[in-house]
PDB file of N, CA and C in Angstrom:
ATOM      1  N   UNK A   1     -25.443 -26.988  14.389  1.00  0.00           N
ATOM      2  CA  UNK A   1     -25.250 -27.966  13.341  1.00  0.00           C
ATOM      3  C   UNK A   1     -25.167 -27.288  11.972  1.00  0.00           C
ATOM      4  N   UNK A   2     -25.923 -26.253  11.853  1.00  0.00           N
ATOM      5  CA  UNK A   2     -26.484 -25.526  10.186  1.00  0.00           C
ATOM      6  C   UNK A   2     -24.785 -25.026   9.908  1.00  0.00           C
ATOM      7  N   UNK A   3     -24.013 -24.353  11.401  1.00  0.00           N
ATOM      8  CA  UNK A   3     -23.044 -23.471  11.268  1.00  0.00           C
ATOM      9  C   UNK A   3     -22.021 -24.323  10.968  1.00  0.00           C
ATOM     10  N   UNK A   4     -21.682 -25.806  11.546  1.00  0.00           N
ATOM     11  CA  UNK A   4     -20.489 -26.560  11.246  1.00  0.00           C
ATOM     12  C   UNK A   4     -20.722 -27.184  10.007  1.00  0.00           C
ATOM     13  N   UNK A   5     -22.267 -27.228   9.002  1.00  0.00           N
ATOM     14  CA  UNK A   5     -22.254 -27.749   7.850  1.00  0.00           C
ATOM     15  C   UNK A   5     -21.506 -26.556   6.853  1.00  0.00           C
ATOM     16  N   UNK A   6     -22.211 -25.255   7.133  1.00  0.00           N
ATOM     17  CA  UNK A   6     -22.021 -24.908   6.114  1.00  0.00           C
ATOM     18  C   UNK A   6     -20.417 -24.352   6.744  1.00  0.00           C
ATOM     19  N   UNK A   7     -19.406 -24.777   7.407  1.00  0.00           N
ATOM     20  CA  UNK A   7     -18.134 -24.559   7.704  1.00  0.00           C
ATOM     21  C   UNK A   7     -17.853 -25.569   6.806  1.00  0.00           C
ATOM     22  N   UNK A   8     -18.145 -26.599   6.908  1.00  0.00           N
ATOM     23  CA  UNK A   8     -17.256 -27.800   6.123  1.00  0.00           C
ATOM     24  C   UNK A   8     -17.679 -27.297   4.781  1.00  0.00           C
ATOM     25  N   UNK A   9     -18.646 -27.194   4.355  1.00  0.00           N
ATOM     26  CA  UNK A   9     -18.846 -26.794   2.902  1.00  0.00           C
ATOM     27  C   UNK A   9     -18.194 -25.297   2.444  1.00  0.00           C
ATOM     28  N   UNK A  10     -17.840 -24.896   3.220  1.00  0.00           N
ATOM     29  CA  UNK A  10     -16.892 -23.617   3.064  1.00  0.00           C
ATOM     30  C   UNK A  10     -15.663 -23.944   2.479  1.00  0.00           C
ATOM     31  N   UNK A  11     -15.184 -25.136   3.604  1.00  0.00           N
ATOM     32  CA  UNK A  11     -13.564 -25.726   3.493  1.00  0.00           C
ATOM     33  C   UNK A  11     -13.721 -26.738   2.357  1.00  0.00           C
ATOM     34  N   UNK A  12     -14.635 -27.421   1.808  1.00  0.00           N
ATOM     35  CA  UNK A  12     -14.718 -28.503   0.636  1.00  0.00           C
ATOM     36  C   UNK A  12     -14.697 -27.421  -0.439  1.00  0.00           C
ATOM     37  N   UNK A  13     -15.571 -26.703  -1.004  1.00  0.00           N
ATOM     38  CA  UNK A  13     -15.472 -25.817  -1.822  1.00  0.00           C
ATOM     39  C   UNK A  13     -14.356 -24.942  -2.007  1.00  0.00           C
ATOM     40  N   UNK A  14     -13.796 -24.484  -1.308  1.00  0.00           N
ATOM     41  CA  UNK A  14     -12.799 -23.534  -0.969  1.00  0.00           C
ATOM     42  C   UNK A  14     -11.397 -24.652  -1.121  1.00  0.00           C
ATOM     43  N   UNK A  15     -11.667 -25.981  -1.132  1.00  0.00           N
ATOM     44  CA  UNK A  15     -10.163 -26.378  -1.355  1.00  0.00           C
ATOM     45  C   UNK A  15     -10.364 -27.016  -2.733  1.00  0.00           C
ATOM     46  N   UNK A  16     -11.688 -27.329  -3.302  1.00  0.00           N
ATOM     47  CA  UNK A  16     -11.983 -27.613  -4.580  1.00  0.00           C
ATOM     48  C   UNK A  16     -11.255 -26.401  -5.547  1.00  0.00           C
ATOM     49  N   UNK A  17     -11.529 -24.830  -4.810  1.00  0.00           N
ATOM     50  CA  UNK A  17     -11.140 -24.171  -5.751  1.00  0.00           C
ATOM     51  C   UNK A  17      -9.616 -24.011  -6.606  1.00  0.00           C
ATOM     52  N   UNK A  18      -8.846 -24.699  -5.192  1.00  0.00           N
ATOM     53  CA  UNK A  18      -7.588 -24.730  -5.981  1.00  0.00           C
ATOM     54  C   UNK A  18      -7.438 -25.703  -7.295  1.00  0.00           C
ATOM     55  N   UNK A  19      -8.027 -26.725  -7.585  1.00  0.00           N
ATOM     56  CA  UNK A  19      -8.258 -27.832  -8.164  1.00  0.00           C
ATOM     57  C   UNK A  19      -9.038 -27.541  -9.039  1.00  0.00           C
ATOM     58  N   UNK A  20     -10.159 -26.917  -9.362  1.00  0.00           N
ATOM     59  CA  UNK A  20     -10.713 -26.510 -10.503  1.00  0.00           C
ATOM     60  C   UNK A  20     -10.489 -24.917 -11.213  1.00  0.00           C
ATOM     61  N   UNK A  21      -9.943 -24.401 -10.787  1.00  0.00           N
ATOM     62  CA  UNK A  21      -9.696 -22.699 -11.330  1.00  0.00           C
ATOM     63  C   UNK A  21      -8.446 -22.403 -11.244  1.00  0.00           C
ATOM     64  N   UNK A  22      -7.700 -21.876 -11.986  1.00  0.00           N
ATOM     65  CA  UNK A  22      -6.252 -20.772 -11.781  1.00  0.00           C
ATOM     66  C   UNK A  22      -6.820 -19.454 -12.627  1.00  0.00           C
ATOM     67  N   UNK A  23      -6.221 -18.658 -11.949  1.00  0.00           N
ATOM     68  CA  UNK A  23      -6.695 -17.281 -12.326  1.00  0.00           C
ATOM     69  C   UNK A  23      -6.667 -17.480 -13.856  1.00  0.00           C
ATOM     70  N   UNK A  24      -7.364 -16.365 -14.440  1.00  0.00           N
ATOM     71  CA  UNK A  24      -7.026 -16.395 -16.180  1.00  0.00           C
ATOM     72  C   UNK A  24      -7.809 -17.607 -16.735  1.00  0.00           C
ATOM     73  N   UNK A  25      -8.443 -18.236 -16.529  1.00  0.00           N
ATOM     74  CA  UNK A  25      -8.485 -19.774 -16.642  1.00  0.00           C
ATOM     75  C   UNK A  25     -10.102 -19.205 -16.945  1.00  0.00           C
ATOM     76  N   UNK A  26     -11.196 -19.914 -17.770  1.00  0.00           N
ATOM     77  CA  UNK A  26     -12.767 -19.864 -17.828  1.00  0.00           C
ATOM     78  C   UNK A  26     -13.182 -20.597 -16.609  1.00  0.00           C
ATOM     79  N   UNK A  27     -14.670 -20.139 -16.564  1.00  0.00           N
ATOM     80  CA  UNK A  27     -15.322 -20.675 -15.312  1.00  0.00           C
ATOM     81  C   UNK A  27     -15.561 -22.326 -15.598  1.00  0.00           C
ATOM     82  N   UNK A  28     -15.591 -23.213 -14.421  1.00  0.00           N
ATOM     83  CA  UNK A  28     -16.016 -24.500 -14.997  1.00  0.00           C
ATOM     84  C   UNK A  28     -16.790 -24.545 -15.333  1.00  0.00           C
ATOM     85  N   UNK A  29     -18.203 -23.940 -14.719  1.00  0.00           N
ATOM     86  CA  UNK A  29     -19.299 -24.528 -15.246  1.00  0.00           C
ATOM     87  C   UNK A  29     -20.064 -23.800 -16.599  1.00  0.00           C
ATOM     88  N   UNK A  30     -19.469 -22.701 -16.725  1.00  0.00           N
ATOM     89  CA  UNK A  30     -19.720 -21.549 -17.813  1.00  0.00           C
ATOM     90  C   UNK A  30     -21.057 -21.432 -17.932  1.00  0.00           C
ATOM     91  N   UNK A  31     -21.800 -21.390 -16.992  1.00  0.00           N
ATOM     92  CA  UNK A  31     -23.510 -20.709 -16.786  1.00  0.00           C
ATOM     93  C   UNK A  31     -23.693 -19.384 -17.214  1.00  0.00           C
ATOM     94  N   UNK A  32     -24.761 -19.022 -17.872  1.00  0.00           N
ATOM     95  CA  UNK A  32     -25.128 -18.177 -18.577  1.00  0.00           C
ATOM     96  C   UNK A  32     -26.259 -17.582 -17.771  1.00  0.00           C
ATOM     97  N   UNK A  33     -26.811 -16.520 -17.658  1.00  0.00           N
ATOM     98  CA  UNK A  33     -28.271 -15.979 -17.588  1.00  0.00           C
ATOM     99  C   UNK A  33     -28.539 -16.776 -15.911  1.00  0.00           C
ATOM    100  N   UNK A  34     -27.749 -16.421 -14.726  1.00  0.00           N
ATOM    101  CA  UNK A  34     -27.563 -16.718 -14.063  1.00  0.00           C
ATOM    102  C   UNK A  34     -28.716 -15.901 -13.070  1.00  0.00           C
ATOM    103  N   UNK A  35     -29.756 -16.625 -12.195  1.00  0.00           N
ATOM    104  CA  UNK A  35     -30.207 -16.002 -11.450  1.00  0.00           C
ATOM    105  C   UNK A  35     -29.799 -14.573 -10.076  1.00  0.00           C
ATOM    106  N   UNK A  36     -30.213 -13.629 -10.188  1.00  0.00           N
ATOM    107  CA  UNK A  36     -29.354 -12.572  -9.076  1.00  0.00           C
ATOM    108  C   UNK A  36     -29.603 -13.214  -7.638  1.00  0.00           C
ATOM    109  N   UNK A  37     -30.673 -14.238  -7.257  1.00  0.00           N
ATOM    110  CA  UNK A  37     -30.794 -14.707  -5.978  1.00  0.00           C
ATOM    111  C   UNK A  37     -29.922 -15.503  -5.768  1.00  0.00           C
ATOM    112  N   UNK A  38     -29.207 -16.185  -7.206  1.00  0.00           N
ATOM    113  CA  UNK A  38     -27.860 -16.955  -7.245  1.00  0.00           C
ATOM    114  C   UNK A  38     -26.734 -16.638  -6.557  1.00  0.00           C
ATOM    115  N   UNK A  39     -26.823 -15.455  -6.840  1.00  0.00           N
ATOM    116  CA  UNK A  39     -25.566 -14.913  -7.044  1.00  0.00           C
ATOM    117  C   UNK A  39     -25.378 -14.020  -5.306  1.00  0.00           C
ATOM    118  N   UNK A  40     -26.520 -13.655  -4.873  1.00  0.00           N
ATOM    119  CA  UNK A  40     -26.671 -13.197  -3.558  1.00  0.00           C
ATOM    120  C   UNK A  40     -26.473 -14.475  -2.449  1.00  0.00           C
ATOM    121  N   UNK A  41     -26.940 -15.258  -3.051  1.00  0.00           N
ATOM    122  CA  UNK A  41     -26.823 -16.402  -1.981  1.00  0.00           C
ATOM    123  C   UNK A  41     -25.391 -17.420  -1.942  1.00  0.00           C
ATOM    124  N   UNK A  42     -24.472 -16.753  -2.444  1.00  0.00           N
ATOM    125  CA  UNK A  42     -22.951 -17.293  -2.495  1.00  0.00           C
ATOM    126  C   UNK A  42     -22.259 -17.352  -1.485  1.00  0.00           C
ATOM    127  N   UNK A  43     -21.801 -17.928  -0.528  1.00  0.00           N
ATOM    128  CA  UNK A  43     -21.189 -17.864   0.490  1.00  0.00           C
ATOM    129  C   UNK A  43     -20.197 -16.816   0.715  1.00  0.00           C
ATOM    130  N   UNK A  44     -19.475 -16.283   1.596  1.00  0.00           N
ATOM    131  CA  UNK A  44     -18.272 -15.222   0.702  1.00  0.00           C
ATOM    132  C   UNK A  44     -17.251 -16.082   0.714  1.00  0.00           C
ATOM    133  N   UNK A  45     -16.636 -15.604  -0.199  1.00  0.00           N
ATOM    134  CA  UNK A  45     -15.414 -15.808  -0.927  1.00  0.00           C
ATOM    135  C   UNK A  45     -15.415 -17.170  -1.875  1.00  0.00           C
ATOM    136  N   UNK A  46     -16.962 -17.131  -2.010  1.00  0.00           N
ATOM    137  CA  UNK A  46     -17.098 -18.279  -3.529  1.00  0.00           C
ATOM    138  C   UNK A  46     -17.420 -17.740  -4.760  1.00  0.00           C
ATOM    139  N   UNK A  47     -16.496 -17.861  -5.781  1.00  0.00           N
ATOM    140  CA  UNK A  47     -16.744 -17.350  -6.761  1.00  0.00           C
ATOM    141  C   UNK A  47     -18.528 -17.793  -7.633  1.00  0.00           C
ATOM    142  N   UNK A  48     -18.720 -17.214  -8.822  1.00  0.00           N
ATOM    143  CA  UNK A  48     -20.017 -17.226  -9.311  1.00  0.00           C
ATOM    144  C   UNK A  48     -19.410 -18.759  -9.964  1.00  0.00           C
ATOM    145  N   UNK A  49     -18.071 -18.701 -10.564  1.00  0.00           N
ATOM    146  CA  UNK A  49     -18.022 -19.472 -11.312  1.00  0.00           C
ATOM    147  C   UNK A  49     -18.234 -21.326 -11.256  1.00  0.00           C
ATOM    148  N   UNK A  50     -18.767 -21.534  -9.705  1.00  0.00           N
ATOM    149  CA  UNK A  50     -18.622 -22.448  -8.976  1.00  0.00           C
ATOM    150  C   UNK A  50     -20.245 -23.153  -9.189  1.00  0.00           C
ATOM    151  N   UNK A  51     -21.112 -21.992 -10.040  1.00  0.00           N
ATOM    152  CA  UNK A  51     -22.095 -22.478  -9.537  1.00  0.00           C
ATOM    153  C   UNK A  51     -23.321 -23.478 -10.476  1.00  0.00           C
ATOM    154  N   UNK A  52     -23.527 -24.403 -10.363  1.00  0.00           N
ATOM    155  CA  UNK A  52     -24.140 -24.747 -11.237  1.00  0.00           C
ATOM    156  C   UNK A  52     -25.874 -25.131 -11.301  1.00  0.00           C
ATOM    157  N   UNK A  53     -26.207 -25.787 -11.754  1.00  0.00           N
ATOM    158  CA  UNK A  53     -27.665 -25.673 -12.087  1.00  0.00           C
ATOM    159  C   UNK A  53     -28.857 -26.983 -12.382  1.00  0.00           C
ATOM    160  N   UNK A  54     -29.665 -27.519 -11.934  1.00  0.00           N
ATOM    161  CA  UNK A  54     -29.739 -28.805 -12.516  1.00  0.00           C
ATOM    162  C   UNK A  54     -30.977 -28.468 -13.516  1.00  0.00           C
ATOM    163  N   UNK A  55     -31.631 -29.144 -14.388  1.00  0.00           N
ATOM    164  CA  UNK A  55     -32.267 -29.612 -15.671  1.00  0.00           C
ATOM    165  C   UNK A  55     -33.776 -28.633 -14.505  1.00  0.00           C
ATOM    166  N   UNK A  56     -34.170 -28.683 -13.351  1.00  0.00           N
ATOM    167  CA  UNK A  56     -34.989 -27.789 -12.864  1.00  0.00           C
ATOM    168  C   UNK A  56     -35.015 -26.724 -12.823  1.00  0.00           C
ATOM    169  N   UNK A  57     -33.562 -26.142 -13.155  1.00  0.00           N
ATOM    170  CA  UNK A  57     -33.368 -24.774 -12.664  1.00  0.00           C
ATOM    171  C   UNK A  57     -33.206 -24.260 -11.354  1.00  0.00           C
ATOM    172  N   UNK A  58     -32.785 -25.507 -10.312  1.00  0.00           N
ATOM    173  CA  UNK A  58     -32.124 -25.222  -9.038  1.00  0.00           C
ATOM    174  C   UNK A  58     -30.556 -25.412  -9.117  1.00  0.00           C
ATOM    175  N   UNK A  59     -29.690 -24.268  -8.339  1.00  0.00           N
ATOM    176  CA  UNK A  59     -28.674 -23.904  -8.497  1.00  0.00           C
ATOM    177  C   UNK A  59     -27.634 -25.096  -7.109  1.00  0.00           C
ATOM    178  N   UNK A  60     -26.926 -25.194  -7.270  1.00  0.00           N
ATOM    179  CA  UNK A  60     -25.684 -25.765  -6.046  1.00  0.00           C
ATOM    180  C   UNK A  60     -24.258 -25.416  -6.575  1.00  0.00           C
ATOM    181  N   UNK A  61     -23.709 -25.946  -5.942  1.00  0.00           N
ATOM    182  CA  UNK A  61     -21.799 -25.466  -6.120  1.00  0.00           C
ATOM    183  C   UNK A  61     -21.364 -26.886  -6.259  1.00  0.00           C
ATOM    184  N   UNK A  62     -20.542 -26.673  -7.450  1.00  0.00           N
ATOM    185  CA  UNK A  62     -19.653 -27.647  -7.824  1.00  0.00           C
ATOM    186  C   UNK A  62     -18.703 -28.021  -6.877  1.00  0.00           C
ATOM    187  N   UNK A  63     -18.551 -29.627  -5.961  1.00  0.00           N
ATOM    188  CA  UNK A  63     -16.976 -29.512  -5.320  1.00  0.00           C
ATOM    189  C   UNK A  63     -16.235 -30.659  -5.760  1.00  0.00           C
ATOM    190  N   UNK A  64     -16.519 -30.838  -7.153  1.00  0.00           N
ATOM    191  CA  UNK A  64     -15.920 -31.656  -8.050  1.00  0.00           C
ATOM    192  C   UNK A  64     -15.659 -31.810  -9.225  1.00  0.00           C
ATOM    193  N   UNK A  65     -14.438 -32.303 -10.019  1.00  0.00           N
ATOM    194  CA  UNK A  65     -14.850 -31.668 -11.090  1.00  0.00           C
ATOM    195  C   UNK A  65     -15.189 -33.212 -12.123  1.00  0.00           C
ATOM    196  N   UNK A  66     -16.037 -33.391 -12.570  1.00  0.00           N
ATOM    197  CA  UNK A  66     -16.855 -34.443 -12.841  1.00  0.00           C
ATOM    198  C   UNK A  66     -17.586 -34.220 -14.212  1.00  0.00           C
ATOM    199  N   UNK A  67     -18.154 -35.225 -14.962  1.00  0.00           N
ATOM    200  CA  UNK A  67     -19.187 -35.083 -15.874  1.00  0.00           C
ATOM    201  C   UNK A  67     -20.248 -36.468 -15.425  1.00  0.00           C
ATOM    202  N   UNK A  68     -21.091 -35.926 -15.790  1.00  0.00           N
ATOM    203  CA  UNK A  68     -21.900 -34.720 -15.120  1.00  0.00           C
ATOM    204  C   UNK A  68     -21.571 -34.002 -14.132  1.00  0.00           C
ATOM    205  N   UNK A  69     -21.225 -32.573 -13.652  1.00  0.00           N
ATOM    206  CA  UNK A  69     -21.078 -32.083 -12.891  1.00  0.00           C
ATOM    207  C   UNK A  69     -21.839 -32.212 -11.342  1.00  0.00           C
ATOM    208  N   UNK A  70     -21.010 -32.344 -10.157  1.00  0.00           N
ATOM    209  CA  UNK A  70     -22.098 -32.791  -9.018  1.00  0.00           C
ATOM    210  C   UNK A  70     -21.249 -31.818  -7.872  1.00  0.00           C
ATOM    211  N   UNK A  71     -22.242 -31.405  -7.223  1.00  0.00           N
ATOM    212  CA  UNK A  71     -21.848 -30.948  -6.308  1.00  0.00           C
ATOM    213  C   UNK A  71     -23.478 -30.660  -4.835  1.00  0.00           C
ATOM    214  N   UNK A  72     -23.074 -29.408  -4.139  1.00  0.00           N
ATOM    215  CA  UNK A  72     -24.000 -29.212  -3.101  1.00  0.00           C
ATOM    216  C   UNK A  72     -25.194 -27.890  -3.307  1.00  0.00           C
ATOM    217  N   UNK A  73     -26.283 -28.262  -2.910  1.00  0.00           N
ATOM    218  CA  UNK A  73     -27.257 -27.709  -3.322  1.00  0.00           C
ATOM    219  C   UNK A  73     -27.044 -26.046  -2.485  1.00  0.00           C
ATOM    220  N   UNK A  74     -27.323 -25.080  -3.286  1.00  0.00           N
ATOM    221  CA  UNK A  74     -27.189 -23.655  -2.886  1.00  0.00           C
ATOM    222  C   UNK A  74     -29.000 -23.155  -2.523  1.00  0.00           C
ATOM    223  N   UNK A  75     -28.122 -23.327  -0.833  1.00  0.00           N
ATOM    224  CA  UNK A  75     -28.785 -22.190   0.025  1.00  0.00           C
ATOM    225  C   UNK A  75     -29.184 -20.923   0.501  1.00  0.00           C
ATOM    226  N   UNK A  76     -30.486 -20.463   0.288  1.00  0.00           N
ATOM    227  CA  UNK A  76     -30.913 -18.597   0.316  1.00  0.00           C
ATOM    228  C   UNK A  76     -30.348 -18.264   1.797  1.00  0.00           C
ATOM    229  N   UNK A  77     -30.835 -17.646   2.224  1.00  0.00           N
ATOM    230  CA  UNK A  77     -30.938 -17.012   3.682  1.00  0.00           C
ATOM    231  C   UNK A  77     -32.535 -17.278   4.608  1.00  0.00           C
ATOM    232  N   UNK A  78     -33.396 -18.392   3.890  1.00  0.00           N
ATOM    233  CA  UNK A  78     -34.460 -19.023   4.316  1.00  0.00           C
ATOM    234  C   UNK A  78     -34.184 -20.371   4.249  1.00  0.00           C
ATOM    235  N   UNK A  79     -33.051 -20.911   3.923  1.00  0.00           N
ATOM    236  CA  UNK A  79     -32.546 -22.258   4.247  1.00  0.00           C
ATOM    237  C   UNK A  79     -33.402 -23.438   2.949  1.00  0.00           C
ATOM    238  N   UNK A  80     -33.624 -22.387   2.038  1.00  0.00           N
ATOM    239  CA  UNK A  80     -34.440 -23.960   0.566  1.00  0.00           C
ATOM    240  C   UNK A  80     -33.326 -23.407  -0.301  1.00  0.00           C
ATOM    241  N   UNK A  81     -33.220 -24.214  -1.535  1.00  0.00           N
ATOM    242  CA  UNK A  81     -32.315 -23.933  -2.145  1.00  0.00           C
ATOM    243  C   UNK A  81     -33.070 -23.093  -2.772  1.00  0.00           C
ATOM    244  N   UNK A  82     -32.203 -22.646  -3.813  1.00  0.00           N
ATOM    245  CA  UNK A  82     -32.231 -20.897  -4.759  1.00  0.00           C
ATOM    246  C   UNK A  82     -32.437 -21.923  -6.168  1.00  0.00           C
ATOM    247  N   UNK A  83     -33.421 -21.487  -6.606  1.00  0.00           N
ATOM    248  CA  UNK A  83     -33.850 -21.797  -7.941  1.00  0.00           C
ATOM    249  C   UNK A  83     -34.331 -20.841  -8.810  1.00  0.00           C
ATOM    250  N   UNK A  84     -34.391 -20.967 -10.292  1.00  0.00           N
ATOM    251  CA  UNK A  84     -34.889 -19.724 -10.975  1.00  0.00           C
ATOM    252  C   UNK A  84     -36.823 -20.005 -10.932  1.00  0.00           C
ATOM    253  N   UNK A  85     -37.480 -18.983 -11.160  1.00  0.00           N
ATOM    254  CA  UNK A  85     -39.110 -18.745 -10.857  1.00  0.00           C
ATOM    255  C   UNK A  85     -39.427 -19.558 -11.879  1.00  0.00           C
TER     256      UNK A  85
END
C-alpha cells in the first residue's frame, strides 16, 4: 500500500511539475533556510523547489498551485513527516 501511495504521489507531483515550473522560471514556493532532512527526504526526481512548509515548520510538496499553497505532507525514511527541530 505505502509503495502504490507514494507511486501515485510520484505521478501527481511529477505531472504538477509541468504546470508549475519551466526551466529558467523561480521556484514556486521560494523557501528560504530550508531544512537538510528536507531536502534528503525528496523523492527522486523532485525538485527542492516543490517544497513547502506550514506555520509549524513541517515541510510537504506542493501539487497545486493555489493560495494558500496546499499540497502532501513530506515523508523521512521513518514514515513521520520532516519538520524543522
Amino acid at each position: 500500500m505505502a509503495l502504490r501511495s507514494l507511486t501515485i504521489l510520484a505521478f501527481a507531483v511529477g505531472v504538477s511539475a509541468c504546470e508549475l515550473t519551466e526551466p529558467g522560471t523561480a521556484a514556486p514556493t521560494g523557501l528560504r533556510n530550508v531544512s537538510p532532512a528536507a531536502i534528503a527526504a525528496l523523492p527522486p526526481g523532485i525538485n527542492e523547489s516543490f517544497l513547502i512548509r506550514d506555520d509549524n515548520g513541517c515541510y510537504g510538496l506542493a501539487v497545486e498551485k493555489t493560495e494558500p499553497q496546499t499540497g502532501v505532507a513530506l515523508l523521512g525514511a521513518d514514515g513521520k513527516q520532516v519538520c524543522d527541530a
